[in-house]
Protein backbone atom coordinates (compact mmCIF):
# COMPACT_ATOMS: atom_id res chain seq x y z
CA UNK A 1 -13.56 1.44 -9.13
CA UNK A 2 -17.49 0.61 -9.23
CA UNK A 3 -19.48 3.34 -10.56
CA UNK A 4 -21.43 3.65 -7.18
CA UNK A 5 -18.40 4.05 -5.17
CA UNK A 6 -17.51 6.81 -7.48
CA UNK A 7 -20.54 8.35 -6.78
CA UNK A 8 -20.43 8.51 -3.23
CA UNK A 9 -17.00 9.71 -3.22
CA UNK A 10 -18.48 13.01 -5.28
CA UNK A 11 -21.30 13.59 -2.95
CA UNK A 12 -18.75 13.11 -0.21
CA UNK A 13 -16.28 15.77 -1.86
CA UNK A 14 -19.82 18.37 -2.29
CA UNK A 15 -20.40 17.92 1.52
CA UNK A 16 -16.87 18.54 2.37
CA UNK A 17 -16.47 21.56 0.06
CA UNK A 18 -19.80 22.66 1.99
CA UNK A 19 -18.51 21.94 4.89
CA UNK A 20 -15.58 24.50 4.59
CA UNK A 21 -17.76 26.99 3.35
CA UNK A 22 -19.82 27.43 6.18
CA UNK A 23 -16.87 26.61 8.74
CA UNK A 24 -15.14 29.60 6.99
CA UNK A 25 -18.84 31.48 7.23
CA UNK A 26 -18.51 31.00 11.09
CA UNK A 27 -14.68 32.09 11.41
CA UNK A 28 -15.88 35.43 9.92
CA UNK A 29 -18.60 35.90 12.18
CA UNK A 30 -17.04 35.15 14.86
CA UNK A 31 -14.32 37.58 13.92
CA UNK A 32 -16.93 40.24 13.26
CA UNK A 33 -18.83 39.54 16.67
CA UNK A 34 -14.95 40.03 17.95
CA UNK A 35 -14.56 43.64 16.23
CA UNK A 36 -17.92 44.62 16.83
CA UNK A 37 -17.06 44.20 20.44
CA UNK A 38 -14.04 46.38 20.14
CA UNK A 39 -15.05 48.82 18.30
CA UNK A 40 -19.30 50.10 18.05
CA UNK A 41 -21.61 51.58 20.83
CA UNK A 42 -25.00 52.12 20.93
CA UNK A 43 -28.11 50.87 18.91
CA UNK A 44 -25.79 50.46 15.74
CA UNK A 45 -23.60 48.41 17.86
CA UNK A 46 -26.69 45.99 19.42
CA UNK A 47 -28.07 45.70 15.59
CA UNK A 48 -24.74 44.77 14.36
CA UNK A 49 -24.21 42.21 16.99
CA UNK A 50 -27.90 40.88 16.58
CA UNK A 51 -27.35 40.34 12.69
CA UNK A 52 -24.34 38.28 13.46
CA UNK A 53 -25.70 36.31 15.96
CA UNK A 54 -28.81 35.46 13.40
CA UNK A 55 -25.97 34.66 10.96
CA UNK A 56 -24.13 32.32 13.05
CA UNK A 57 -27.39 30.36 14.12
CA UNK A 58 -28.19 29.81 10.42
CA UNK A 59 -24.55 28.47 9.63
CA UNK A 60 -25.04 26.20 12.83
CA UNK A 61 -28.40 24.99 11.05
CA UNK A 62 -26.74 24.56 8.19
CA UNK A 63 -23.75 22.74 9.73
CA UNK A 64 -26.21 19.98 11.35
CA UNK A 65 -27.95 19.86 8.14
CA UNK A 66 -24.38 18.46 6.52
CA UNK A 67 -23.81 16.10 9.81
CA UNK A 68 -27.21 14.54 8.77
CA UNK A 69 -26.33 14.56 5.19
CA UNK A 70 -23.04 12.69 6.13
CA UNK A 71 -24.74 9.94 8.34
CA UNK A 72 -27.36 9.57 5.68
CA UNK A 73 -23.92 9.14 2.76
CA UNK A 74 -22.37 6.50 5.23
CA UNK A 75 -25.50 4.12 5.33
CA UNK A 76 -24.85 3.60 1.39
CA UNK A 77 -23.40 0.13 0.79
CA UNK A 78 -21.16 0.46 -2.77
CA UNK A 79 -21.18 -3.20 -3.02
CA UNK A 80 -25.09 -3.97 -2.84
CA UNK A 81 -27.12 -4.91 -5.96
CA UNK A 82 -30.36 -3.94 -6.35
CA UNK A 83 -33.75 -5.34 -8.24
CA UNK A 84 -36.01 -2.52 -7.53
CA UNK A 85 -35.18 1.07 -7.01
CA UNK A 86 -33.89 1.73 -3.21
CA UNK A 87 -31.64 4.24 -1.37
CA UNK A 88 -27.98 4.18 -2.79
CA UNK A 89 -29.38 2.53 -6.30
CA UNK A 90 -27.86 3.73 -9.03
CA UNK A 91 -30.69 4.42 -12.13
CA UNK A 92 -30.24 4.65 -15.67
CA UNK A 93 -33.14 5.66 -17.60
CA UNK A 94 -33.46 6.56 -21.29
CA UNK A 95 -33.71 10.43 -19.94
CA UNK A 96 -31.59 10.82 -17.33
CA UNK A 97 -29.11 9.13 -14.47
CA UNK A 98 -29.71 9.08 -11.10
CA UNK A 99 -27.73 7.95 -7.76
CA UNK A 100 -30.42 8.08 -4.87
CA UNK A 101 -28.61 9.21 -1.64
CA UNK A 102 -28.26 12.53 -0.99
CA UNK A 103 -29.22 15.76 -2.99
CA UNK A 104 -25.80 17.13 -4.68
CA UNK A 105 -26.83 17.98 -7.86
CA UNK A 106 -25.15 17.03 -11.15
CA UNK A 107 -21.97 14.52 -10.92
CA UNK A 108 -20.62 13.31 -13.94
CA UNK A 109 -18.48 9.80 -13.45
CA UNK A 110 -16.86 8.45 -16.77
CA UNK A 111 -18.14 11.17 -18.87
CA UNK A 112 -22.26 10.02 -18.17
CA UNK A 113 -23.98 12.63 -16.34
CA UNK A 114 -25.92 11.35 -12.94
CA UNK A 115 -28.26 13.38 -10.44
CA UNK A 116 -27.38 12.94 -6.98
CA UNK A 117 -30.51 13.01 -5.38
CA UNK A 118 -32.47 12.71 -2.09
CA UNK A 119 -35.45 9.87 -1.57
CA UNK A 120 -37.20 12.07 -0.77
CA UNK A 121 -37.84 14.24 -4.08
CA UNK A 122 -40.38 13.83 -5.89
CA UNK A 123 -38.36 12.36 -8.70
CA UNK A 124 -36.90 9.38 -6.35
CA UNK A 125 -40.57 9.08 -5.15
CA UNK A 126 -41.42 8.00 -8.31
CA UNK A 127 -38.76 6.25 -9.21
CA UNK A 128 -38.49 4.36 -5.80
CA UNK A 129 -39.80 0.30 -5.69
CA UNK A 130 -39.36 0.31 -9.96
CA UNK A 131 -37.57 -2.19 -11.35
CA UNK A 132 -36.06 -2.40 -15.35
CA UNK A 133 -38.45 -1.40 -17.82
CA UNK A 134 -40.81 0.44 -15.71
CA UNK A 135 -42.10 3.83 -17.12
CA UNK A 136 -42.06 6.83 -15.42
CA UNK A 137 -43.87 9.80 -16.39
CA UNK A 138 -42.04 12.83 -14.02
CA UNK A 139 -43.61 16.50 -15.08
CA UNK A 140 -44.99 15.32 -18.69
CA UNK A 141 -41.76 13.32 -20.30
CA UNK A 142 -41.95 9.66 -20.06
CA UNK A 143 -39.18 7.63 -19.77
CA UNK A 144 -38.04 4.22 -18.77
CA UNK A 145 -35.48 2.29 -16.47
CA UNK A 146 -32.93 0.74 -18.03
CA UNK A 147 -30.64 -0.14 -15.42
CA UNK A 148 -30.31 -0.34 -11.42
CA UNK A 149 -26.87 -1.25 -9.80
């Protein structure tokens, strides 16, 4: 399987993993909102249910945030070839490996270490439009391109 196909299955496995997190977040809010009901009167009670409510509105943020981060994984073509550094390039430099798509930290695919990141760090901003044997200089090490797929 090609090493960017590999790669997007990863950051497709961290955004499902994510994605049960904070469905199993809301369950247990709702549940609470659901005992609170039962069981509390009073200011405590109103506090309580405010809380949750805050709680569940930041899990629904959090839940479009993955939608977007799943539309944004699904516009990444594993057969495309790249000269230059794009969205869904996979970069080898002689510091560090990078898969420009979404921001899922560190994947490693056939024991070499890649960062998934977003285009729009500032480490993809700098690498972005480069082609092999550029230099980049990203907060005081250089380094160079070696590869783009």
């Amino acid at each position: 399987m090609d090493i960017k196909q590999q790669l997007k299955d990863k950051c497709q496995e961290f955004l499902n993993q994510r994605l049960k997190t904070i469905q199993n977040t809301i369950d247990d809010i709702l549940n609470s909102l659901q005992s609170e009901t039962k069981s509390s009167a009073g200011d405590k009670h109103e506090t309580g249910r405010a809380m949750l409510q805050l709680e569940r509105e930041k899990a629904g943020h959090q839940l479009s945030d993955i939608e977007k981060q799943n539309e944004i994984l699904k516009k990444i073509n594993p057969e495309s070839k790249h000269q230059k550094v794009a969205f869904g390039s996979v970069v080898k430099t002689t510091n560090s490996n990078y898969f420009i798509a979404i921001s899922a930290g560190e994947i490693t695919v056939e024991n070499l270490g890649y960062y998934a990141i977003s285009s729009a760090t500032p480490i993809a901003q700098l690498l972005l439009y480069k082609e092999v044997g550029n230099e980049i200089v990203f907060r005081g090490t250089k380094f160079t391109i070696t590869e783009i797929q």
